[in-house]
Structures are given as structure tokens and as C-alpha cells.
N, C-alpha and C. Protein backbone atom coordinates (compact mmCIF):
# COMPACT_ATOMS: atom_id res chain seq x y z
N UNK A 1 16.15 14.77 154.94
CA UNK A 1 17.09 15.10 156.00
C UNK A 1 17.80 16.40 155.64
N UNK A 2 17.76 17.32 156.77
CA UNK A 2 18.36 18.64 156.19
C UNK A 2 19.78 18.50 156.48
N UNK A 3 20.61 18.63 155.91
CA UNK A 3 21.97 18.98 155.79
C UNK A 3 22.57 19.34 157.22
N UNK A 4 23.64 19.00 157.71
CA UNK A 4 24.46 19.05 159.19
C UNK A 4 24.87 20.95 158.25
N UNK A 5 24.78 21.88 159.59
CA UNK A 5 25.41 23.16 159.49
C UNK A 5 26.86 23.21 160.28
N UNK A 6 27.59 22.95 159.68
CA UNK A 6 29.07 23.23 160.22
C UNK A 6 29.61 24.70 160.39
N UNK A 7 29.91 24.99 161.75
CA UNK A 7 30.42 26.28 162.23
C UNK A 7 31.92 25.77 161.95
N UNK A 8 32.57 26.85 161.42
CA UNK A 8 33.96 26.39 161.34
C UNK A 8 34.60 27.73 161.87
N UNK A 9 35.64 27.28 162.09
CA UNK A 9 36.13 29.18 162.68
C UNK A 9 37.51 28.68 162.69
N UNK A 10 38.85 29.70 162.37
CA UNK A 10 39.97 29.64 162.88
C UNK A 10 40.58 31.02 162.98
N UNK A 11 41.78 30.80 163.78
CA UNK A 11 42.39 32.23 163.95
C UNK A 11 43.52 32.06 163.48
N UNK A 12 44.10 33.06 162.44
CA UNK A 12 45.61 33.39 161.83
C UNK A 12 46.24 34.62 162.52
N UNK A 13 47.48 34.05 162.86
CA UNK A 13 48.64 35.19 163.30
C UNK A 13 49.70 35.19 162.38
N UNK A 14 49.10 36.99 162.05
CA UNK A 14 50.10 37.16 160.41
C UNK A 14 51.49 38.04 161.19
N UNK A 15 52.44 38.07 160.99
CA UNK A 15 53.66 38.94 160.92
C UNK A 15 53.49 40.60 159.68
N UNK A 16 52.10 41.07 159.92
CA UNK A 16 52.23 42.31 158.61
C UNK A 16 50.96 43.03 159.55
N UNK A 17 51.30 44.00 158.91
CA UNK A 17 50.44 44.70 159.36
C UNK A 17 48.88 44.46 158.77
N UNK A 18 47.90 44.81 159.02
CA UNK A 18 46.20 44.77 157.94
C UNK A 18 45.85 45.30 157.16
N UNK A 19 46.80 46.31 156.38
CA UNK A 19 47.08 46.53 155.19
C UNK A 19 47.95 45.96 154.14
N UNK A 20 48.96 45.18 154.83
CA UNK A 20 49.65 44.45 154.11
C UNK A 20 48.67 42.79 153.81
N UNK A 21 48.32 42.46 154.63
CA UNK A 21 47.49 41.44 154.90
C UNK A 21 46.18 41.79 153.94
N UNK A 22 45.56 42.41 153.82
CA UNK A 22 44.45 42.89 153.05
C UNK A 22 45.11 42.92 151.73
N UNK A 23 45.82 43.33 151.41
CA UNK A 23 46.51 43.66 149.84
C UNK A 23 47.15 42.00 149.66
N UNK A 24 46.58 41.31 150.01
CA UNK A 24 46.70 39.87 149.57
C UNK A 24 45.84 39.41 149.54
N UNK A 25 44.70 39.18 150.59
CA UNK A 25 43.40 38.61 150.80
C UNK A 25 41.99 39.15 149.99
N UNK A 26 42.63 40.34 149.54
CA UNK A 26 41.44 40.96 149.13
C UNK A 26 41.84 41.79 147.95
N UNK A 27 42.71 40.94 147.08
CA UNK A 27 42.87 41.93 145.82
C UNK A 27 41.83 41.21 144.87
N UNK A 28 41.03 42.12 143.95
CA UNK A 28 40.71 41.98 142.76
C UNK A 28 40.19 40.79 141.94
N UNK A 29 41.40 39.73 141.49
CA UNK A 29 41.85 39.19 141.04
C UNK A 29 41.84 37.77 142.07
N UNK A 30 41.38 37.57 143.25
CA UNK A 30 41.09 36.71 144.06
C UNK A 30 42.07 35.44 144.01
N UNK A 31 42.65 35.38 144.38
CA UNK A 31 44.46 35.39 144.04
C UNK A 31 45.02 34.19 145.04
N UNK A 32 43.92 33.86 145.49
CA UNK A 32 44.32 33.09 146.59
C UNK A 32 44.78 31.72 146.43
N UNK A 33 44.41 30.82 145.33
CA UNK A 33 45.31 29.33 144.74
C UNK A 33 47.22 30.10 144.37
N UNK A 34 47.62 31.61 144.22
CA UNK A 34 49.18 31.96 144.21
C UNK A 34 49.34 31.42 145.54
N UNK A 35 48.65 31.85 146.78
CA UNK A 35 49.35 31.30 148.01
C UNK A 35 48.90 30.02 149.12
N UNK A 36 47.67 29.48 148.48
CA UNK A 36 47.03 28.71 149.29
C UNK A 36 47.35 27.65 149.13
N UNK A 37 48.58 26.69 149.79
CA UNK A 37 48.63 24.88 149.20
C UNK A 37 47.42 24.08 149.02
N UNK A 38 47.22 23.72 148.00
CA UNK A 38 45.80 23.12 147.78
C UNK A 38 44.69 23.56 147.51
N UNK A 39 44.78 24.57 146.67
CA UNK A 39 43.28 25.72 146.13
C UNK A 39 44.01 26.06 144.96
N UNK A 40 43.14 25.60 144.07
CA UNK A 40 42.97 25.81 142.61
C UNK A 40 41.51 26.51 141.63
N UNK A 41 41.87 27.70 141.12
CA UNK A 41 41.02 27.79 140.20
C UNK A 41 40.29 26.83 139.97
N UNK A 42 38.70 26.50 139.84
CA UNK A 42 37.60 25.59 139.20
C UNK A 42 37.70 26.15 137.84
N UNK A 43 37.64 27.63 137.58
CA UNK A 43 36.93 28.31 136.77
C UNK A 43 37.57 29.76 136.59
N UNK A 44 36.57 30.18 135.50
CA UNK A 44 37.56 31.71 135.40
C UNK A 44 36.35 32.31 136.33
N UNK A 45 37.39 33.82 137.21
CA UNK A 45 36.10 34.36 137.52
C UNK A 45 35.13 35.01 137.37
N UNK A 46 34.08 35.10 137.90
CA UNK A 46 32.77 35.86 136.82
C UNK A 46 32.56 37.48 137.55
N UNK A 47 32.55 38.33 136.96
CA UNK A 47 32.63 39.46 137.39
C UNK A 47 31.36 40.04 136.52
N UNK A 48 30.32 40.63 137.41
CA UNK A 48 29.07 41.77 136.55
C UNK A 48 29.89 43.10 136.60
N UNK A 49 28.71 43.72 136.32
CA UNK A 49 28.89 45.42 136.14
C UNK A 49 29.34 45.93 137.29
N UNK A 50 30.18 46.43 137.59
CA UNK A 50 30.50 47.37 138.98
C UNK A 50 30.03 48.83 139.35
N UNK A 51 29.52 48.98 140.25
CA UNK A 51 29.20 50.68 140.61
C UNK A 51 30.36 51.51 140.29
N UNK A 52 31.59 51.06 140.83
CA UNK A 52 32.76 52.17 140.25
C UNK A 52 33.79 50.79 140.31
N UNK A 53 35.32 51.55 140.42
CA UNK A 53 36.35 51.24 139.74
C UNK A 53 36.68 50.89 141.52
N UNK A 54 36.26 51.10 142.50
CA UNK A 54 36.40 50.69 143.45
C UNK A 54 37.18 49.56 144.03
N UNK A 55 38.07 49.30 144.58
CA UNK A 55 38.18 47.83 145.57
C UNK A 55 37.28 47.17 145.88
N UNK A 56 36.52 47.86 146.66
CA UNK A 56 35.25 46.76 147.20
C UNK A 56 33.92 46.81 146.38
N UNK A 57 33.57 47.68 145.37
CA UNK A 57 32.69 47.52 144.54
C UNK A 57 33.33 46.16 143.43
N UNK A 58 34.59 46.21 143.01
CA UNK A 58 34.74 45.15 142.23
C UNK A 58 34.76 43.50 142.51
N UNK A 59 35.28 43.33 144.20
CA UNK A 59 35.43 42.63 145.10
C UNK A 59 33.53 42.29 144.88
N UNK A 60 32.88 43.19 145.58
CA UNK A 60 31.21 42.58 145.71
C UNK A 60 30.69 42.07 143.86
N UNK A 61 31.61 42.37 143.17
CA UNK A 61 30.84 42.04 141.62
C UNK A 61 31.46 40.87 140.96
N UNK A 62 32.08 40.14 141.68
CA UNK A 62 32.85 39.21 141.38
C UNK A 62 32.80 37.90 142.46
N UNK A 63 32.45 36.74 141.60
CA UNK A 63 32.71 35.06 141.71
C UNK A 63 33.95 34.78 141.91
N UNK A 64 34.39 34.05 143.07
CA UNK A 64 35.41 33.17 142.37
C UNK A 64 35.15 31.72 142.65
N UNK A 65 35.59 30.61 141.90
CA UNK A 65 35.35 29.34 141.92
C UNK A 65 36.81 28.46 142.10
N UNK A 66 36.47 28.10 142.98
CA UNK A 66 38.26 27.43 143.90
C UNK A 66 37.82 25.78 144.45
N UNK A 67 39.00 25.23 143.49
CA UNK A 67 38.89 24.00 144.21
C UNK A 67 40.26 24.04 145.76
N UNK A 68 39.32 23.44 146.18
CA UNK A 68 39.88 22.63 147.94
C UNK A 68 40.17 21.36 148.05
N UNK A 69 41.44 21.00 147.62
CA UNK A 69 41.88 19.47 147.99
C UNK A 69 42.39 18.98 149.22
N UNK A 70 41.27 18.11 149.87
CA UNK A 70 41.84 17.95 151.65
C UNK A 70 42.66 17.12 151.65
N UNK A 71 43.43 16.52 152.84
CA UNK A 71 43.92 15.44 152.91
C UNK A 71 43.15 14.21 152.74
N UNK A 72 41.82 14.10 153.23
CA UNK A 72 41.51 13.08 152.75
C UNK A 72 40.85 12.63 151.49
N UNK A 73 41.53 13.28 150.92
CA UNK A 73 41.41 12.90 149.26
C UNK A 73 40.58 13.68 148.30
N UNK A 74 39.41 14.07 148.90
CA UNK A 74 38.37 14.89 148.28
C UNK A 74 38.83 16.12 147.85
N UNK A 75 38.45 16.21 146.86
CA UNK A 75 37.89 17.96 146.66
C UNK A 75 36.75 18.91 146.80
N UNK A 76 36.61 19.82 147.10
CA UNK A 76 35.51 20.57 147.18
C UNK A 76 35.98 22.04 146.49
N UNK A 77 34.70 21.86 145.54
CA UNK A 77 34.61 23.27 144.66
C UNK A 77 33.77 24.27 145.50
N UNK A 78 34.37 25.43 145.83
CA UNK A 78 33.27 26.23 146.46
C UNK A 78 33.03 27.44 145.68
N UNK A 79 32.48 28.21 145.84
CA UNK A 79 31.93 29.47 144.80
C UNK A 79 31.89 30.17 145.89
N UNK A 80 32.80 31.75 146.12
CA UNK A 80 32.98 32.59 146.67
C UNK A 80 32.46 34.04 146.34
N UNK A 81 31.48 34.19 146.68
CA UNK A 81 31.15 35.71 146.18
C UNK A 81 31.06 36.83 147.47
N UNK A 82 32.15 37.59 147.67
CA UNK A 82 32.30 38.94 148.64
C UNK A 82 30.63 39.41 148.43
N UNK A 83 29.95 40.03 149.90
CA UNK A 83 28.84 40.60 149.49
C UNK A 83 28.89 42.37 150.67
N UNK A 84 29.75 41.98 151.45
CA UNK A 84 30.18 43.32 152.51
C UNK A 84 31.61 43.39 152.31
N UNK A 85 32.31 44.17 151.78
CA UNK A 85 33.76 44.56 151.71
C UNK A 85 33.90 46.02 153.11
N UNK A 86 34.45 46.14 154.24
CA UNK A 86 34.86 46.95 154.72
C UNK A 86 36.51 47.21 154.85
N UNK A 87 37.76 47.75 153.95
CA UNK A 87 38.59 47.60 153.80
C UNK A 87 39.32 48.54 154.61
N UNK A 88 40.36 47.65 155.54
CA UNK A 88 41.00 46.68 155.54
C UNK A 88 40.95 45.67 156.73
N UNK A 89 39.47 45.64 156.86
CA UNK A 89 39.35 44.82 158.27
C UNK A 89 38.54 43.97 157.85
N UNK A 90 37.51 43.51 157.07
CA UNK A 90 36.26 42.56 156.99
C UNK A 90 35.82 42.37 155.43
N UNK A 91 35.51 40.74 155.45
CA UNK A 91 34.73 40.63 154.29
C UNK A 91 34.04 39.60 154.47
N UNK A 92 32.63 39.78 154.09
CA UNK A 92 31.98 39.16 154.54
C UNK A 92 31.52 38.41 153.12
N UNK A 93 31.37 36.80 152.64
CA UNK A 93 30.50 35.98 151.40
C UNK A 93 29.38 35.25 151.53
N UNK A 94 29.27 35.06 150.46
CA UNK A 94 28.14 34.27 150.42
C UNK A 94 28.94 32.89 149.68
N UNK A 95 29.07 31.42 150.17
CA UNK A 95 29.64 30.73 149.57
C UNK A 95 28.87 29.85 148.47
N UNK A 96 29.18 29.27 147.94
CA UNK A 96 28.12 28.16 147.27
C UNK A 96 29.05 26.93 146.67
N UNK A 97 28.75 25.66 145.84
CA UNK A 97 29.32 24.66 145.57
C UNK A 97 29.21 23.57 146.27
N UNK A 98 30.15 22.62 146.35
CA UNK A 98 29.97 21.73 147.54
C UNK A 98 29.81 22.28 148.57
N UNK A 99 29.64 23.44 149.36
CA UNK A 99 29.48 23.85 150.50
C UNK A 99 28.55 25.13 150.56
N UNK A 100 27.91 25.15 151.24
CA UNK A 100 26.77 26.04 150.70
C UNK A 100 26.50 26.89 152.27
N UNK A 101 26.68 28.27 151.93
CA UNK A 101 26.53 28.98 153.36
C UNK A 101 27.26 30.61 153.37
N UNK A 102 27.74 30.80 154.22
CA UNK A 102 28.21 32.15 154.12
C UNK A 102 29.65 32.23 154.95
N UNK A 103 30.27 32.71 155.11
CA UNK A 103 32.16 33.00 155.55
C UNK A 103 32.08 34.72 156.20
N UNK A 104 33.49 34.45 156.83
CA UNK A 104 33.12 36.16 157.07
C UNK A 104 34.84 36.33 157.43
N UNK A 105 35.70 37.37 157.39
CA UNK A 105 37.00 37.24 157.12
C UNK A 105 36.94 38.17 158.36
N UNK A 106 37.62 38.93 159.45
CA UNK A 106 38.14 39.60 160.32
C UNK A 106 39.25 39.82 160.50
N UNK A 107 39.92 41.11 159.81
CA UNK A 107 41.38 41.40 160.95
C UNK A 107 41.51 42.56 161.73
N UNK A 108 42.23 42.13 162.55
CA UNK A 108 42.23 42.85 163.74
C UNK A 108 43.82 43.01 164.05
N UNK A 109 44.19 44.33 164.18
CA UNK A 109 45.77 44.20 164.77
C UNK A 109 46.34 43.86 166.25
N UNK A 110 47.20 42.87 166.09
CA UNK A 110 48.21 42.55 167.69
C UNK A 110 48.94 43.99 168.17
N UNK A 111 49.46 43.57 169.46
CA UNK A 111 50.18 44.44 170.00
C UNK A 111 51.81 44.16 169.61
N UNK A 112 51.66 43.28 168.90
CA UNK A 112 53.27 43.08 168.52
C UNK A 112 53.23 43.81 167.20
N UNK A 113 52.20 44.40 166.42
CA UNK A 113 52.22 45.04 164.91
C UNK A 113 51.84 44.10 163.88
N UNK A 114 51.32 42.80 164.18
CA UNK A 114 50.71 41.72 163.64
C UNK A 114 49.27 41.62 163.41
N UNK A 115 48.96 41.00 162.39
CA UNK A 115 47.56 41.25 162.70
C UNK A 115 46.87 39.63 162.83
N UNK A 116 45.54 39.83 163.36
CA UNK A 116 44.97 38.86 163.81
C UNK A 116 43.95 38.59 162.64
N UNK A 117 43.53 37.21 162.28
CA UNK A 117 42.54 37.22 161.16
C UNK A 117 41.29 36.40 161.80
N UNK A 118 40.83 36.37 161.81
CA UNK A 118 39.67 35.70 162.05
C UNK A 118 38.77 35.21 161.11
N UNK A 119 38.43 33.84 160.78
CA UNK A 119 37.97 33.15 159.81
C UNK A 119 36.70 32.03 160.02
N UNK A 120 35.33 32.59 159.67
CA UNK A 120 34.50 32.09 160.11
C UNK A 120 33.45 31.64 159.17
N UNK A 121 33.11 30.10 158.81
CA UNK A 121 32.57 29.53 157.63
C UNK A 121 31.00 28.65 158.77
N UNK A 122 30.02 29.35 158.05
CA UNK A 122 28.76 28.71 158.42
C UNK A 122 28.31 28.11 157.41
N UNK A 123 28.24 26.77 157.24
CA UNK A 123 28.58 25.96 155.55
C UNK A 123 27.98 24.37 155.67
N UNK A 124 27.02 24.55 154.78
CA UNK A 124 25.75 23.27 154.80
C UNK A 124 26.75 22.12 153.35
N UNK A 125 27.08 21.29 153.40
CA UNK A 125 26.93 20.42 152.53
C UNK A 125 26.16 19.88 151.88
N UNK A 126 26.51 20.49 150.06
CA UNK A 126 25.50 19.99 149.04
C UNK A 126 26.08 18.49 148.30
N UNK A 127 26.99 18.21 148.93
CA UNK A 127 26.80 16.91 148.27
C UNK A 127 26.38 15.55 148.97
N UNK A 128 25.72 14.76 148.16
CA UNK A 128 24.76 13.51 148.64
C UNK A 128 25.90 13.02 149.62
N UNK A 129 27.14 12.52 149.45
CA UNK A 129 28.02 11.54 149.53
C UNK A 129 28.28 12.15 151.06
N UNK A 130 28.71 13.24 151.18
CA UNK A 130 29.22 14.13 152.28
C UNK A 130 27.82 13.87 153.18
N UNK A 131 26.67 14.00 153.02
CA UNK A 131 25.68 14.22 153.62
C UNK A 131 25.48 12.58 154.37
N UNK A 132 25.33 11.72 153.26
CA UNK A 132 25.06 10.77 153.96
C UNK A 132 26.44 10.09 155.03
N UNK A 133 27.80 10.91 154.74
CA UNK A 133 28.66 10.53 155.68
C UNK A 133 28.76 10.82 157.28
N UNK A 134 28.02 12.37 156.93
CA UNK A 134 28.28 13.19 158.09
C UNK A 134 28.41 12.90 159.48
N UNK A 135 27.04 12.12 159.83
CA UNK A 135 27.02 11.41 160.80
C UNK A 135 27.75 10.66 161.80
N UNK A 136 29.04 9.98 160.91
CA UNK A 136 29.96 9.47 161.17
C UNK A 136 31.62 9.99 161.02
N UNK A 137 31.28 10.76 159.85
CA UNK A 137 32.84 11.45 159.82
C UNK A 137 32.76 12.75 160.03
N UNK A 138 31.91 13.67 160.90
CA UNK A 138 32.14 14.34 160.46
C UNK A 138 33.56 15.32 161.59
N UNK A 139 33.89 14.53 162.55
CA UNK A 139 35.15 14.87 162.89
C UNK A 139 36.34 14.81 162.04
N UNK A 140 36.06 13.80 161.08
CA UNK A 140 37.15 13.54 159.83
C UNK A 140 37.57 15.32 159.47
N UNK A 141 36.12 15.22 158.80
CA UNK A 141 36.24 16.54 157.74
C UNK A 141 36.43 17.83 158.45
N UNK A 142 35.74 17.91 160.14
CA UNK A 142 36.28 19.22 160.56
C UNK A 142 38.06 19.13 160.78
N UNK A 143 38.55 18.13 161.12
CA UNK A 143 39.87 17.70 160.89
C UNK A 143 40.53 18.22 159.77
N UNK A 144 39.89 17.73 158.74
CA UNK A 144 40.16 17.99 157.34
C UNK A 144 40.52 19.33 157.26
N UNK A 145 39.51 20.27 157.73
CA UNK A 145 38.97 22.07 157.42
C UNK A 145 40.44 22.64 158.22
N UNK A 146 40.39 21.98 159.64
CA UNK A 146 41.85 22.49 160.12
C UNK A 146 43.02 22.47 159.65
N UNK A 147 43.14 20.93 158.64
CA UNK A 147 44.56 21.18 157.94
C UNK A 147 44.90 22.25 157.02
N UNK A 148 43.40 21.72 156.20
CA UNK A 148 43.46 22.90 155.18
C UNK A 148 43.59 24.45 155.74
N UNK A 149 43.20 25.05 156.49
CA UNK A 149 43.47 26.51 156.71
C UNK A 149 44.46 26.37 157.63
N UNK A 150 45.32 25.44 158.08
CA UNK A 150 46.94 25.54 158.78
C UNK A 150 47.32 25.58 157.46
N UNK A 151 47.16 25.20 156.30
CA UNK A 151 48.20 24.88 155.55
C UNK A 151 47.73 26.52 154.44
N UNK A 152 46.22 26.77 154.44
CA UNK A 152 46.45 28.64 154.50
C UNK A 152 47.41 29.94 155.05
N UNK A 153 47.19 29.25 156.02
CA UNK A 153 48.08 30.53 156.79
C UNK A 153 49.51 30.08 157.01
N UNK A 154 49.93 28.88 156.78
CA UNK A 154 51.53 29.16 156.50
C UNK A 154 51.68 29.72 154.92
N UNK A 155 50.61 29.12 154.07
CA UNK A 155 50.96 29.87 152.90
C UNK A 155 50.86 31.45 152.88
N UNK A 156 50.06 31.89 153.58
CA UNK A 156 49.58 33.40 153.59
C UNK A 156 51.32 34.39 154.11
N UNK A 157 51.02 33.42 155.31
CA UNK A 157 53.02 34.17 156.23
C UNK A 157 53.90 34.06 154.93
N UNK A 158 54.06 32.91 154.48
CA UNK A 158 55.22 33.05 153.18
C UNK A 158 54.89 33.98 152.29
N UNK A 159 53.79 34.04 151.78
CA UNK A 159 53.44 35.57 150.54
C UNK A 159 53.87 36.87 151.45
N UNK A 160 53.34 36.74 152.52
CA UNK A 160 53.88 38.45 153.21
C UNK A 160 55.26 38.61 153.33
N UNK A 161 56.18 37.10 153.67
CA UNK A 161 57.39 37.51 153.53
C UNK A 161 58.13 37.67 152.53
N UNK A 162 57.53 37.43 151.33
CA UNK A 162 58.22 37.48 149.90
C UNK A 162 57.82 38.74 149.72
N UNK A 163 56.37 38.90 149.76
CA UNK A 163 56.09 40.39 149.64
C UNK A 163 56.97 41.72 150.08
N UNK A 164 57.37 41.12 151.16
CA UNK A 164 58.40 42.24 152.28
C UNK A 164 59.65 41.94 151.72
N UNK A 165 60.19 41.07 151.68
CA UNK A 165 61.31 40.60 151.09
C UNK A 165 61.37 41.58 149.24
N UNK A 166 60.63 41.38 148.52
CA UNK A 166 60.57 42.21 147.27
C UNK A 166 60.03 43.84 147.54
N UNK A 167 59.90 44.23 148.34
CA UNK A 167 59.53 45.88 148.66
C UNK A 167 60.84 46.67 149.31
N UNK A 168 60.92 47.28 148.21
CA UNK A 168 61.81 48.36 148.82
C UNK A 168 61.84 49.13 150.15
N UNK A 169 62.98 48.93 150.88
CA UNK A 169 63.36 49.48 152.08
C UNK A 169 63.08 50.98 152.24
């Protein structure tokens, strides 16, 4: 039985501009368990050789491994590797771990000076347990995917406002 392909998609409305927003989402250092409730380091991350000293050359040469604790109890380790960096609008991965597939990040600016994110996970489940659930839960877990990235993007708004809050006027 081949694996259920879950389209997942959500939209974030940030208060920052897509440079401010990018200089969180897309630093380096993949940084995202500082603001995400419920995402933790698995692992350290694995970084190869880079073409240069670049943003997005270091971004494409680099793993990161993040656990995802849903509400309903589970975790899922996913493996994040950037493979298109266009900065400060898009990044596109390749995911792997319990979830196996590819993501793609979009921002786009509002007319209020906000920017819009767009968040889009095409993501096969590698584990037995998940697989043989699917059938039946799998409104659970898209449930699940919504809390978890509501509970992203209020974390994301709070980093931009601390961020703004600590930057000189």
C-alpha cells in the first residue's frame, strides 16, 4: 500500500516586513525550535561544503533535524534540507523523517506593510503506525498540522515583536 500524500498548506499574517520575516525564517543556524512552541532540535545540524559564504549557499548545504510534538501526543522527527533559496521571498525543501516529501515557504507583502507567508508541505508518511492509521484519522492529524503551524505563527509574530522591540529606533 503506497503511503496517503498529504497536501498541507497554510497562510501566515506577519506584522514585519519580508525582510524582517526572512531574517528569522531563514537564518543559517535554522533557528526555528527559539520560536516555534513545540519544535525541538532531534540533532545537531549537518552542514557539507558550501560554494561561498553566502546565505543561501549555506542554507542549501545544510540539514536540520526538528522534532514536532502535536497535540495528539506524537512526535514527528522531520529532516529539513533547503534545496532553492530565493532571498527574501522563497524556500523551497526537500523534507525527510517521519514525513517524507518536499515544503515550499512563500512571502509575499500586504498592503498594510505585512507580509504574507505561504506554507506548503507535500508529505508521504514513513511511519508503519501513521500509515496503517491514515485511513481513519487522518482528519485527526491534518487537525493536528493546523494546530501546530497556528501555534508557529503566533510564535513567529512574538519573535518579530521582540525583535522590533530590541532594535534601535
Amino acid at each position: 500500500m503506497t503511503p496517503r500524500l498529504f497536501d498541507l498548506s497554510s497562510t501566515w499574517h506577519l506584522p514585519a516586513t519580508a525582510d524582517q520575516v526572512w531574517a528569522i525564517i531563514a537564518d543559517v543556524d535554522m533557528s526555528w525550535p527559539r520560536w516555534w512552541p513545540h519544535c525541538t532540535f532531534a540533532g545537531p545540524l549537518v552542514r557539507s561544503e558550501t560554494e561561498s559564504n553566502s546565505q543561501e549557499d549555506i542554507l542549501k548545504a545544510t540539514t536540520a533535524y526538528l522534532n514536532f510534538k502535536a497535540a495528539l501526543g506524537y512526535t514527528l522527527t522531520i529532516s529539513i534540507h533547503p534545496t532553492k533559496v530565493l532571498t527574501p521571498s522563497e524556500i523551497e525543501f526537500d523534507a525527510g523523517g517521519h514525513l517524507k516529501g518536499i515544503g515550499k515557504v512563500t512571502l509575499s507583502p500586504e498592503p498594510d506593510g505585512g507580509t504574507r507567508m505561504d506554507i506548503e508541505w507535500r508529505v508521504r508518511p514513513t511511519q508503519r503506525w501513521m500509515n496503517i492509521l491514515t485511513p481513519l484519522a487522518a482528519p485527526a492529524f491534518t487537525a493536528a498540522h493546523s494546530l501546530m503551524m497556528r501555534q508557529g505563527e503566533k510564535g513567529l509574530i512574538k519573535a518579530l515583536e521582540d525583535e522590533t522591540q530590541a532594535s534601535p529606533k
